[in-house]
C-alpha atoms as a PDB file:
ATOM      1  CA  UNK A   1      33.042 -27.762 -80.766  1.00  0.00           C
ATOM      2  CA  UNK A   2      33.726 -24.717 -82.812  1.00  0.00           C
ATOM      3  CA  UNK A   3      36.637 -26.546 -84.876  1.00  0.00           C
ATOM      4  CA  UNK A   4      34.263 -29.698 -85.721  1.00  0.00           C
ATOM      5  CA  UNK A   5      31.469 -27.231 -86.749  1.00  0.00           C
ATOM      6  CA  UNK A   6      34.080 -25.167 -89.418  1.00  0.00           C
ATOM      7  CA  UNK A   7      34.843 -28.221 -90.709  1.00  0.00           C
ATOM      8  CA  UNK A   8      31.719 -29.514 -90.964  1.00  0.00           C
ATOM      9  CA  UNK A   9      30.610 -26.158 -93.159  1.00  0.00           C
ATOM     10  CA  UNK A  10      33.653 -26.615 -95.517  1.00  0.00           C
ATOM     11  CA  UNK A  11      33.359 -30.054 -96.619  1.00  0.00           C
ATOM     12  CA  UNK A  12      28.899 -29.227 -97.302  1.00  0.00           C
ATOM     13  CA  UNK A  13      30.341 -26.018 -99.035  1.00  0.00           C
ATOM     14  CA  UNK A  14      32.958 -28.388-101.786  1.00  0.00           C
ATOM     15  CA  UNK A  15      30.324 -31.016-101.675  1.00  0.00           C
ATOM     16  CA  UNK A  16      27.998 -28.285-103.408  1.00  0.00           C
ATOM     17  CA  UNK A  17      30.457 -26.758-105.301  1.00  0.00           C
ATOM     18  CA  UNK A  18      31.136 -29.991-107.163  1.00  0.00           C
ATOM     19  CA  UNK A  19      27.386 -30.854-107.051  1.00  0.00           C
ATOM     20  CA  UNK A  20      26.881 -27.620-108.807  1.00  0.00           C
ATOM     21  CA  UNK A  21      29.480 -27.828-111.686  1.00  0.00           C
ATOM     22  CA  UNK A  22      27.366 -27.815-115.293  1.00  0.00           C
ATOM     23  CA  UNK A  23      24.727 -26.398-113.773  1.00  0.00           C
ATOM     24  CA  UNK A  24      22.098 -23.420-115.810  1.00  0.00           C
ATOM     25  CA  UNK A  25      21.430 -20.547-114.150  1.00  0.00           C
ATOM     26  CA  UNK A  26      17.821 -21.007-112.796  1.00  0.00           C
ATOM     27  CA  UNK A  27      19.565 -24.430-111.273  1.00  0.00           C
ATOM     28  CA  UNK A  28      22.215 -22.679-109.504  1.00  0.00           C
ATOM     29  CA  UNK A  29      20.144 -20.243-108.076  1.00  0.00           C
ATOM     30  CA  UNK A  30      17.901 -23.023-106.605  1.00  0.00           C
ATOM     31  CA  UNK A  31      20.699 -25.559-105.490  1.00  0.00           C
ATOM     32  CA  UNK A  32      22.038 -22.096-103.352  1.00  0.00           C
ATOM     33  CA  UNK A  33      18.736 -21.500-101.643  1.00  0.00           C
ATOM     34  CA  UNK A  34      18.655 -25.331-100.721  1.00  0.00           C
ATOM     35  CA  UNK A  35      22.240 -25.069 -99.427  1.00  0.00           C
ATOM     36  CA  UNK A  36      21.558 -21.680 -97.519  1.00  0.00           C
ATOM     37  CA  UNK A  37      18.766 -23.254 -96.379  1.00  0.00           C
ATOM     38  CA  UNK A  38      20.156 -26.784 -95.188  1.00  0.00           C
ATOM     39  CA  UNK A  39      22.787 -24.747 -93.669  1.00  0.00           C
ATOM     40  CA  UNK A  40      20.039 -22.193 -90.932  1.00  0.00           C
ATOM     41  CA  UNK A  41      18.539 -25.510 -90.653  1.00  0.00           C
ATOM     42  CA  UNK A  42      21.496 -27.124 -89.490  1.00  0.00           C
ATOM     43  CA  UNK A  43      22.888 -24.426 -87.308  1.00  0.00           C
ATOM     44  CA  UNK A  44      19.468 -23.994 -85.948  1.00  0.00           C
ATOM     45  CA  UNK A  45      19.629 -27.218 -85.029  1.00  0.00           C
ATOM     46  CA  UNK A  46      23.060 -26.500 -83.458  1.00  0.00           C
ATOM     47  CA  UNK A  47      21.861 -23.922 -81.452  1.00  0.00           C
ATOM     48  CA  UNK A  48      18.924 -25.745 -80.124  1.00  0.00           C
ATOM     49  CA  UNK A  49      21.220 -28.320 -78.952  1.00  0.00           C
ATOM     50  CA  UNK A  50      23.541 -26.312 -76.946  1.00  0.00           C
ATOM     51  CA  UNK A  51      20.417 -24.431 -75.852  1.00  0.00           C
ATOM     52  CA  UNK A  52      19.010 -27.670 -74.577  1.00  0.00           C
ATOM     53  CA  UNK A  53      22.135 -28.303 -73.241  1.00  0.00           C
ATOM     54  CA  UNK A  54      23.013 -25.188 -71.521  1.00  0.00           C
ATOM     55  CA  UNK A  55      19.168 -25.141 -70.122  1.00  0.00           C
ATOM     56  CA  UNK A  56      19.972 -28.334 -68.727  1.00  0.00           C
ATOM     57  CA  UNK A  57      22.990 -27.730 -66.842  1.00  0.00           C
ATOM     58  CA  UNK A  58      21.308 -24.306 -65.569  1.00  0.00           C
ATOM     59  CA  UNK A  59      18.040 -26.019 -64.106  1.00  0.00           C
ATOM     60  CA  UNK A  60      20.412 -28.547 -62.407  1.00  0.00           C
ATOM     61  CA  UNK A  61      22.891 -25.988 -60.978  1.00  0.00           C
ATOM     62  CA  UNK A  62      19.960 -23.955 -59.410  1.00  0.00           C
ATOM     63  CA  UNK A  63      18.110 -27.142 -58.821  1.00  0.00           C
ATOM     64  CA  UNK A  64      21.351 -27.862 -56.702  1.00  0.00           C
ATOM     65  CA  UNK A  65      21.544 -24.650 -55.202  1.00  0.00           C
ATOM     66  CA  UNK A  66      18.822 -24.865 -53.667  1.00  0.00           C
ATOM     67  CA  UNK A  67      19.123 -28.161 -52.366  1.00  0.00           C
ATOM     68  CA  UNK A  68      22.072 -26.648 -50.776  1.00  0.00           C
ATOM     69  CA  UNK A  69      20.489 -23.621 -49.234  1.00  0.00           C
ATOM     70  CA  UNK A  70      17.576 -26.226 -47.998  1.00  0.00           C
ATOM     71  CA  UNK A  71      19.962 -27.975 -46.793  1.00  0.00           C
ATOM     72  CA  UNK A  72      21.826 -25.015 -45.009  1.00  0.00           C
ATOM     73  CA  UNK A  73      18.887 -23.098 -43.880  1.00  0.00           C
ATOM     74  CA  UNK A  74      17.490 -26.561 -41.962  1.00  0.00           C
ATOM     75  CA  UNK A  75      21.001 -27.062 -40.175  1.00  0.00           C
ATOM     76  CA  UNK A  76      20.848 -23.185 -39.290  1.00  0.00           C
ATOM     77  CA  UNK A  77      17.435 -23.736 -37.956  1.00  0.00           C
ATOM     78  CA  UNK A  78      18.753 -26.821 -36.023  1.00  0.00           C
ATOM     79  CA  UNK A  79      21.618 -25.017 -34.826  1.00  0.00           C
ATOM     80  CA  UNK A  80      19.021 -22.139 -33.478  1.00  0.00           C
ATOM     81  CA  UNK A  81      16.511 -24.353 -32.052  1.00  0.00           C
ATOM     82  CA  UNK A  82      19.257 -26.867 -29.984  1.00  0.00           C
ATOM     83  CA  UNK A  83      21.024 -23.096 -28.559  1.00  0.00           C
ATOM     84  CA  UNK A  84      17.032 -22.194 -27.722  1.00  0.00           C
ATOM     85  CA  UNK A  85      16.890 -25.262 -26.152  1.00  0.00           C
ATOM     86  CA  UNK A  86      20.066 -25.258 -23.985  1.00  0.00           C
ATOM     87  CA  UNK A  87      19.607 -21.867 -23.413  1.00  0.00           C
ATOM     88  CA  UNK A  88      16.209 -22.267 -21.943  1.00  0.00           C
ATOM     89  CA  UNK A  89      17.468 -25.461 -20.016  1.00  0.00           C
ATOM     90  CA  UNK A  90      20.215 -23.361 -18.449  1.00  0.00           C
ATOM     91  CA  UNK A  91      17.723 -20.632 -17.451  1.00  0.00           C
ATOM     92  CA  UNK A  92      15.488 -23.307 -16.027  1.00  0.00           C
ATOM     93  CA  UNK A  93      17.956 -25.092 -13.712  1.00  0.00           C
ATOM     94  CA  UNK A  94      19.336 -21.449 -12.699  1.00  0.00           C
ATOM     95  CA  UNK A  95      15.591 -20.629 -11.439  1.00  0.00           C
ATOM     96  CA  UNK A  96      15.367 -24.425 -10.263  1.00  0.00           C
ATOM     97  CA  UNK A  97      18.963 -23.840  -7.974  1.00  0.00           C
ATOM     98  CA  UNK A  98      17.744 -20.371  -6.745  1.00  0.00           C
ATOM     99  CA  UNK A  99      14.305 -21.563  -5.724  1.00  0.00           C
ATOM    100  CA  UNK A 100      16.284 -24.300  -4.103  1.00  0.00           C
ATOM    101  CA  UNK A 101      18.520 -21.878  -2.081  1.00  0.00           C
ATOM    102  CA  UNK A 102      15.774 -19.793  -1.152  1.00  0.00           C
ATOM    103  CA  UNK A 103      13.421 -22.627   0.540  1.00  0.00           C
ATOM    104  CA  UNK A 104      16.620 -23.964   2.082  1.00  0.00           C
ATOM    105  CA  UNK A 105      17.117 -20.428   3.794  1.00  0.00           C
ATOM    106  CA  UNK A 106      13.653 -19.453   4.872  1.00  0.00           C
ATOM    107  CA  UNK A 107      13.225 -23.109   5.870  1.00  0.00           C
ATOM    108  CA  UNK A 108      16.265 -23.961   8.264  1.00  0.00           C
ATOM    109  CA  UNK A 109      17.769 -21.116   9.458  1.00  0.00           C
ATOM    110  CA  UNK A 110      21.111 -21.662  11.964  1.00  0.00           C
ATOM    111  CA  UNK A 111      20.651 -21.208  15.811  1.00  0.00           C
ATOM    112  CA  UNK A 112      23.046 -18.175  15.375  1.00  0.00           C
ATOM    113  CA  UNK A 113      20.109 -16.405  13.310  1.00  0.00           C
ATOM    114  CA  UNK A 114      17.430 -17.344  15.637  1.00  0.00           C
ATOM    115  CA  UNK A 115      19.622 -15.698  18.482  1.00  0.00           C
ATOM    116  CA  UNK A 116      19.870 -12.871  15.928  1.00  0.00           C
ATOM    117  CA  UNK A 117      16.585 -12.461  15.465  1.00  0.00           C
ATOM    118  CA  UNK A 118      15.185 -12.851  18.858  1.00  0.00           C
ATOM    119  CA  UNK A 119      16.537  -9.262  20.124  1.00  0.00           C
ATOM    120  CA  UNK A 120      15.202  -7.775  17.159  1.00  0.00           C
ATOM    121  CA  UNK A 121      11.736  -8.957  17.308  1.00  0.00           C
ATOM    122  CA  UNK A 122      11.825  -7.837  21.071  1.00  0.00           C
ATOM    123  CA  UNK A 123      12.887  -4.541  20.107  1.00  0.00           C
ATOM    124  CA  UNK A 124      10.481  -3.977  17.249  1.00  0.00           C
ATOM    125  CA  UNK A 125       7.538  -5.200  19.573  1.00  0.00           C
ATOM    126  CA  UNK A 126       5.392  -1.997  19.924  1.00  0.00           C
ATOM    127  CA  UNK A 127       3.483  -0.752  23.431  1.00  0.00           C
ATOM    128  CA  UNK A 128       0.060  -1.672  22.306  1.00  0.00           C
ATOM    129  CA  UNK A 129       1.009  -5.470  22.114  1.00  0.00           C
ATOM    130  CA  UNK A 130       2.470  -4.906  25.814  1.00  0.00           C
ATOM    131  CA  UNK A 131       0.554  -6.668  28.330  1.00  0.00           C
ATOM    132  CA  UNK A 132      -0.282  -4.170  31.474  1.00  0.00           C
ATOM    133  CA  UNK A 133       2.020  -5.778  33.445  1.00  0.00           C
ATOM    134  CA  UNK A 134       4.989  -5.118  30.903  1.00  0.00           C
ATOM    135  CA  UNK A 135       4.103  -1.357  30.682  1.00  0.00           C
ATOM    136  CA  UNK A 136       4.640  -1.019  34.088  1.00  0.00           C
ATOM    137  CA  UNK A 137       7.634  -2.015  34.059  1.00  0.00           C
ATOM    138  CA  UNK A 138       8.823   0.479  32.047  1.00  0.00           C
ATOM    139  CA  UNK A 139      10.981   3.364  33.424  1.00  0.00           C
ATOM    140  CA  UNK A 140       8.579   6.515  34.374  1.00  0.00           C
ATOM    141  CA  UNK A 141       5.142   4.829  33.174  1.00  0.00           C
ATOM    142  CA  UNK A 142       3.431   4.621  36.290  1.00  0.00           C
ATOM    143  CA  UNK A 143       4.237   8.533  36.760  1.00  0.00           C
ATOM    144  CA  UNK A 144       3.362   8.885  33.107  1.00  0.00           C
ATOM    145  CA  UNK A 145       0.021   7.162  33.447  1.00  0.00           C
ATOM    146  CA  UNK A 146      -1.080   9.704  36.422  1.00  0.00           C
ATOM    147  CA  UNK A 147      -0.311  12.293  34.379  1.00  0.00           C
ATOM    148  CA  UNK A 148      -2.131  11.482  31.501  1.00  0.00           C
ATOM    149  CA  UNK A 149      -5.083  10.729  34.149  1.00  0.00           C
ATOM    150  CA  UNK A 150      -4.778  14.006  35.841  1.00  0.00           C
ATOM    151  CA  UNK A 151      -4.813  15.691  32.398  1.00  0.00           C
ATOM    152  CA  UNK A 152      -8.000  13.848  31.096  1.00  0.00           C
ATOM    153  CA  UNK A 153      -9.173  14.895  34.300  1.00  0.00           C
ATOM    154  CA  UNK A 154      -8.720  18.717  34.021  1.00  0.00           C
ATOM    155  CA  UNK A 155     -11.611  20.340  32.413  1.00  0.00           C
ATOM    156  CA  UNK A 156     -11.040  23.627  29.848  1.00  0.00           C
ATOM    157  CA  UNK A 157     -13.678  26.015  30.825  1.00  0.00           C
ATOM    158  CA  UNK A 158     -14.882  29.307  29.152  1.00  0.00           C
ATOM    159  CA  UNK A 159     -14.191  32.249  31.094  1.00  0.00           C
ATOM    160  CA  UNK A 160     -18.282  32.425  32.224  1.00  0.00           C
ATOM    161  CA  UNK A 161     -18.683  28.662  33.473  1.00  0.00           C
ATOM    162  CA  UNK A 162     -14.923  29.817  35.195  1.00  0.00           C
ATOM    163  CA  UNK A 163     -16.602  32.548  37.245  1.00  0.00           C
ATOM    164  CA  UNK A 164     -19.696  30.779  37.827  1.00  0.00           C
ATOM    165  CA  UNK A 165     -17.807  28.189  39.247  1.00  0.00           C
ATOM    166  CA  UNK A 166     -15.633  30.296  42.041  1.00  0.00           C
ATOM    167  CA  UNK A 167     -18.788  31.929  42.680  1.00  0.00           C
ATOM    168  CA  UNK A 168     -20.618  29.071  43.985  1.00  0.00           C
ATOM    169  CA  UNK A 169     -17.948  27.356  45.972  1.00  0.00           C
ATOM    170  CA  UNK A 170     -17.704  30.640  47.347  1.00  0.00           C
ATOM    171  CA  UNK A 171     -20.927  30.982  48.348  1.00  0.00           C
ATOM    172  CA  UNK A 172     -21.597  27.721  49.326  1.00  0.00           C
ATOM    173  CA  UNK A 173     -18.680  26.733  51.564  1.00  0.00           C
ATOM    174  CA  UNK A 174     -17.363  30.113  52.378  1.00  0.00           C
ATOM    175  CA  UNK A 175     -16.878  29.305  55.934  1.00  0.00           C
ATOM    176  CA  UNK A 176     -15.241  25.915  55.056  1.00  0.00           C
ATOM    177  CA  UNK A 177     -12.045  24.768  55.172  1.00  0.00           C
ATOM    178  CA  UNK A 178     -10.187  24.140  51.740  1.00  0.00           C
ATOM    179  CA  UNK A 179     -11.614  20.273  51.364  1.00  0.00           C
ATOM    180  CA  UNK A 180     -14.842  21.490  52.230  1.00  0.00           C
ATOM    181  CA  UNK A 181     -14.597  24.287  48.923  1.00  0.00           C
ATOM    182  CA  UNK A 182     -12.810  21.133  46.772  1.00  0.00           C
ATOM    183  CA  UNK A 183     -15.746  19.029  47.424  1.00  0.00           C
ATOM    184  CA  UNK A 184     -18.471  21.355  46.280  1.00  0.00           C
ATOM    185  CA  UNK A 185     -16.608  21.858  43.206  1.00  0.00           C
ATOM    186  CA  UNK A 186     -16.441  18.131  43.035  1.00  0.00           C
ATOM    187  CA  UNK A 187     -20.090  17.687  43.447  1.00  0.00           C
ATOM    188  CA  UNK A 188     -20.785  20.837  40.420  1.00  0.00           C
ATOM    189  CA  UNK A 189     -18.352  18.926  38.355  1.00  0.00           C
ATOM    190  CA  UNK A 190     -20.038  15.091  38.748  1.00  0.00           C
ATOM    191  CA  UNK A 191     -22.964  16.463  37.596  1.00  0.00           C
ATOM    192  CA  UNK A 192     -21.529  18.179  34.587  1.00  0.00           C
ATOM    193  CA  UNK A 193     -20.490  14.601  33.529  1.00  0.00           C
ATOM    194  CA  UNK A 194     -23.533  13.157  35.062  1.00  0.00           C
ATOM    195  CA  UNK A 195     -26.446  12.158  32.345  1.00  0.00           C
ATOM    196  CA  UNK A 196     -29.434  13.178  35.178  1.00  0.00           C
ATOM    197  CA  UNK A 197     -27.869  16.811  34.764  1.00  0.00           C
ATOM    198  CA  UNK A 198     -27.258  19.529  32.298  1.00  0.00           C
ATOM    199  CA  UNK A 199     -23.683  19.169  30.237  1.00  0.00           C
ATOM    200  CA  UNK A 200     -22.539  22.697  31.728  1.00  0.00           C
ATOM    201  CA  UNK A 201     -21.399  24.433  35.116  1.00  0.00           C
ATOM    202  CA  UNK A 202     -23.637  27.440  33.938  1.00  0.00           C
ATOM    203  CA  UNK A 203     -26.616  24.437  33.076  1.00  0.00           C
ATOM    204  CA  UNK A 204     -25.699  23.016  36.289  1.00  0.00           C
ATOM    205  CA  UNK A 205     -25.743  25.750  38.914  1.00  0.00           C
ATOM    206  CA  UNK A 206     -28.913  27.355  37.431  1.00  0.00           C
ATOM    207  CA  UNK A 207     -30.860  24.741  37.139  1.00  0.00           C
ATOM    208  CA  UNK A 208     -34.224  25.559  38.725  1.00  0.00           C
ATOM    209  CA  UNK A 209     -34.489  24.887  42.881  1.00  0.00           C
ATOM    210  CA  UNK A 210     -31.133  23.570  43.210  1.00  0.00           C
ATOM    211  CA  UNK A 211     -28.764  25.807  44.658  1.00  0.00           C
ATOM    212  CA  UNK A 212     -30.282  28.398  47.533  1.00  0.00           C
ATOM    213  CA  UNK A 213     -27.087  30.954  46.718  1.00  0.00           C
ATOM    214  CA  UNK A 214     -29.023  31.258  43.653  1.00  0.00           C
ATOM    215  CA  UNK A 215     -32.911  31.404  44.338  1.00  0.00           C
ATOM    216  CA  UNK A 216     -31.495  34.501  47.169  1.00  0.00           C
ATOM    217  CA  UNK A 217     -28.706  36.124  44.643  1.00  0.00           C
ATOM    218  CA  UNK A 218     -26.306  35.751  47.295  1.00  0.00           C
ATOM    219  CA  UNK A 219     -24.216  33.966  44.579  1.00  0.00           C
ATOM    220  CA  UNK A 220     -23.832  37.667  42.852  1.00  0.00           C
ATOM    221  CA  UNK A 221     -22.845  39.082  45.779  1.00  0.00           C
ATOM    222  CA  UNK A 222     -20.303  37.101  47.132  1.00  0.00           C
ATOM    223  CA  UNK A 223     -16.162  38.175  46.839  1.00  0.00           C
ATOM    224  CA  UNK A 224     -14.292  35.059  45.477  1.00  0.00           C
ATOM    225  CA  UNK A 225     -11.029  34.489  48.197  1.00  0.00           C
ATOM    226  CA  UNK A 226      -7.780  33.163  47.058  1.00  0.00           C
ATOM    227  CA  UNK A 227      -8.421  29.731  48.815  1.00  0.00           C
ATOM    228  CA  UNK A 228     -11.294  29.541  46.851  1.00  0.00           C
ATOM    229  CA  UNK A 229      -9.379  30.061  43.466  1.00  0.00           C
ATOM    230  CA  UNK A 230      -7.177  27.407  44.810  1.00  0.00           C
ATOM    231  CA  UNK A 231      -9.621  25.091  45.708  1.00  0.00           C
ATOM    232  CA  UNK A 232     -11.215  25.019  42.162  1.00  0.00           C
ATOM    233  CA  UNK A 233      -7.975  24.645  40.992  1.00  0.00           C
ATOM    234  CA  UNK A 234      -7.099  21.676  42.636  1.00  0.00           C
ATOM    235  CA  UNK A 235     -10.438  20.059  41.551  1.00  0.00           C
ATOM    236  CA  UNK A 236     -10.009  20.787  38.182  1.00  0.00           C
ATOM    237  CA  UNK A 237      -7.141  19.515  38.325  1.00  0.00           C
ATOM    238  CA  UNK A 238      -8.032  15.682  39.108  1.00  0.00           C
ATOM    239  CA  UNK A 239      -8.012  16.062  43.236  1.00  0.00           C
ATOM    240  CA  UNK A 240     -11.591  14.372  43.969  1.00  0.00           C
ATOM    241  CA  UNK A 241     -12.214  12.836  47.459  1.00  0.00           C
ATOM    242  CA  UNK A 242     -16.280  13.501  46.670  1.00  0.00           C
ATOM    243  CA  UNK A 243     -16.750   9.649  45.983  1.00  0.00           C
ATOM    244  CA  UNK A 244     -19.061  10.390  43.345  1.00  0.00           C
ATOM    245  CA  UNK A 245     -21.603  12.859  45.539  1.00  0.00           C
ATOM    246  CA  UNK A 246     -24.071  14.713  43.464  1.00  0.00           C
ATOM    247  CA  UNK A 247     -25.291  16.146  46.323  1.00  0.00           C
ATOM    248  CA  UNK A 248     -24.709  17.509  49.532  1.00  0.00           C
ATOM    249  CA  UNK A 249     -26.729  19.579  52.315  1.00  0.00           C
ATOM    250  CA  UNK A 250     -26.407  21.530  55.657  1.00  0.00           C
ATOM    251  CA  UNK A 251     -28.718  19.976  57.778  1.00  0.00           C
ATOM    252  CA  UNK A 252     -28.882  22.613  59.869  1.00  0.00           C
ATOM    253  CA  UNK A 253     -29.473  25.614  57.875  1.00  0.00           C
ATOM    254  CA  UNK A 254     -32.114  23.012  55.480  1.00  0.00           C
ATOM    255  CA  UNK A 255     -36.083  23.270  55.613  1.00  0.00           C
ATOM    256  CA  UNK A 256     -37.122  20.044  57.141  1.00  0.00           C
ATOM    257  CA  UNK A 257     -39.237  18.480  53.945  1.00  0.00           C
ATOM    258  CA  UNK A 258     -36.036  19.150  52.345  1.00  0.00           C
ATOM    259  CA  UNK A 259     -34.278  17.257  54.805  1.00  0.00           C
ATOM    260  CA  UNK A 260     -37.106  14.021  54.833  1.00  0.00           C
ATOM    261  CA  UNK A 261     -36.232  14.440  51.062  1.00  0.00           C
ATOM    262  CA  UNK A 262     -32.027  13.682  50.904  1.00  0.00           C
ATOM    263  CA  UNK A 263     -32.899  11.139  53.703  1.00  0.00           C
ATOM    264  CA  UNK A 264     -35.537   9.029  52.032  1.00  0.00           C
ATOM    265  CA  UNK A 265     -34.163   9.388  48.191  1.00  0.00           C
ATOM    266  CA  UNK A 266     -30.458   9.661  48.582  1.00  0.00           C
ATOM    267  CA  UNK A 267     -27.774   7.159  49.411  1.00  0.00           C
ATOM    268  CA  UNK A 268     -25.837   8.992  51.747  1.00  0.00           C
ATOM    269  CA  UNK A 269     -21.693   9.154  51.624  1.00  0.00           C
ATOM    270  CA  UNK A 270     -20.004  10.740  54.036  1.00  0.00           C
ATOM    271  CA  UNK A 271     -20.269  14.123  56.095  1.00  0.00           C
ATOM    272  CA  UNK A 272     -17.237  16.653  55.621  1.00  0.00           C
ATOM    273  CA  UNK A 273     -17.653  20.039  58.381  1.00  0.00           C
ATOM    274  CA  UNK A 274     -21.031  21.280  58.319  1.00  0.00           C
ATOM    275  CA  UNK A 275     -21.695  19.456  54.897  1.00  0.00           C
ATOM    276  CA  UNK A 276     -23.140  16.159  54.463  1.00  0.00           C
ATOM    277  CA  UNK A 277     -22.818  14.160  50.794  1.00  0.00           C
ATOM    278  CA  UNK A 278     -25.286  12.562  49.144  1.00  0.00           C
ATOM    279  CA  UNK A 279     -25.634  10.556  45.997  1.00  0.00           C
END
C-alpha cells in the first residue's frame, strides 16, 4: 500500500512539473497551491479510507469477541447450573436412601433386638409403675414397708408435751401393768390426731373436765417409773392395741352420771385391767 501510494505522488509531481513549464510567476504560484492542495485532499482521502477500514475490522473483532465471551459465559453458566443440578440430585437421593434405612430400622426390627430389648425395658421399669403385688416380691420390702410405717407412726415431741405425756400415763395407770400404761398413751395420742380434739398432748390432757389427775393436781405430783418411760416409748413408737379408743374409764373409782354418760354416748371396745375403752 505504501509502494502504490509513492508512486502515485511521483507520477502527479512530473505531471505538474511538465504542466507547469512556461509558466509566469503569479501562475506558478497558483498551479502549486492547487497541487499542494489536490495532494491533502488526496491523502486525506487516504487516510479516511484506511480509517474506515481499520474502524471496520475493529467493530467486527470486538463485535466477535463478544460473541465469544456470550458464548463462553452461557456454556459456563450451563456447566454451573447441570453440576447444581446433579449435585442437588445426589444430595436428594442420599437423604431419600437414609430416610429409607431409618424407617426400615425403627419399623422391623430382628427377633434378636426384641430379645435385646425386653431385659432392658424390665430393668429400666421404675417402683412406682410396680403393681403391689410386684413390690412385694422384692427382697426386704415387706420389712421395709413396716419400717417406714412404724416411722410415720412415731411422733417428735417437744420436751413439755414429752413430760406431760409420762406424767399422765403415770398417773392414770400407775397400778397397771405395761399394756395397761401403752393404752392410755394410745388413747392421749388418738386424740391428738383426732379432729373432735385439740392438735397437742399439752391441748389434749388439759382440756377442761377431762382428765381427774388434772382437776386434783395429782398429775404434778406423781414420780414417772421406768416402765412408764418404756411404755410411752413403745407407743410412740407404732405399738397400738387401743383399736382406736378415745376414751376409757374405771368404773369403779367413776361418779355414777359419769358412768350413765360413757354407757349411753360411747361405743364401747374392750376392757383391759381395771380400765374399760370407749370410743
Amino acid at each position: 500500500m505504501k509502494t502504490l501510494w509513492n508512486s502515485f505522488l511521483q507520477t502527479v509531481i512530473q505531471f505538474v512539473r511538465d504542466l507547469f513549464t512556461g509558466l509566469t510567476k503569479a501562475m506558478h504560484r497558483n498551479a502549486v497551491l492547487m497541487t499542494a492542495g489536490i495532494s491533502v485532499v488526496t491523502m486525506i482521502a487516504c487516510m479516511a479510507g484506511d480509517l474506515h477500514v481499520g474502524g471496520h475490522n475493529a467493530l467486527v473483532a470486538f463485535a466477535e469477541t463478544q460473541e465469544y465471551r456470550t458464548e463462553a459465559e452461557t456454556e459456563l453458566e450451563e456447566a454451573d447450573s447441570m453440576e447444581l443440578a446433579t449435585d442437588k440430585e445426589d444430595a436428594e437421593n442420599e437423604f431419600t436412601e437414609n430416610e429409607h434405612m431409618n424407617e426400615t430400622e425403627s419399623v422391623a426390627p430382628t427377633a434378636e433386638d426384641a430379645e435385646e430389648t425386653e431385659p432392658v425395658t424390665e430393668a429400666a421399669k421404675t417402683f412406682a409403675d410396680m403393681t403391689e403385688e410386684e413390690k412385694m416380691e422384692l427382697p426386704g420390702y415387706e420389712e421395709e414397708t413396716e419400717a417406714i410405717v412404724e416411722a410415720e407412726k412415731a411422733m417428735v415431741l417437744s420436751d413439755s408435751d414429752y413430760d406431760t405425756l409420762l406424767r399422765i400415763v403415770q398417773a392414770e395407770s400407775g397400778g397397771c401393768d405395761i399394756i395397761g400404761k401403752i393404752l392410755v398413751a394410745n388413747v392421749i395420742l388418738n386424740r391428738v390426731d383426732s379432729d373432735e380434739f385439740p392438735n397437742s398432748i399439752h391441748g389434749v390432757v388439759y382440756q377442761k373436765s377431762q382428765f381427774s389427775p388434772v382437776i386434783d393436781g395429782s398429775i404434778n405430783r406423781c414420780k414417772v417409773s421406768e416402765e412408764t418411760r418404756e411404755a410411752v416409748e413403745r407407743a410412740l413408737n407404732g405399738e397400738d392395741p387401743s383399736e382406736g379408743a378415745l376414751y376409757f374409764m374405771n368404773r369403779s373409782r367413776s361418779a355414777a352420771k359419769n358412768v350413765r354418760w360413757f354407757d349411753t354416748k360411747l361405743s364401747f371396745l374392750f376392757k383391759h385391767g381395771e380400765h374399760e375403752f370407749f370410743k
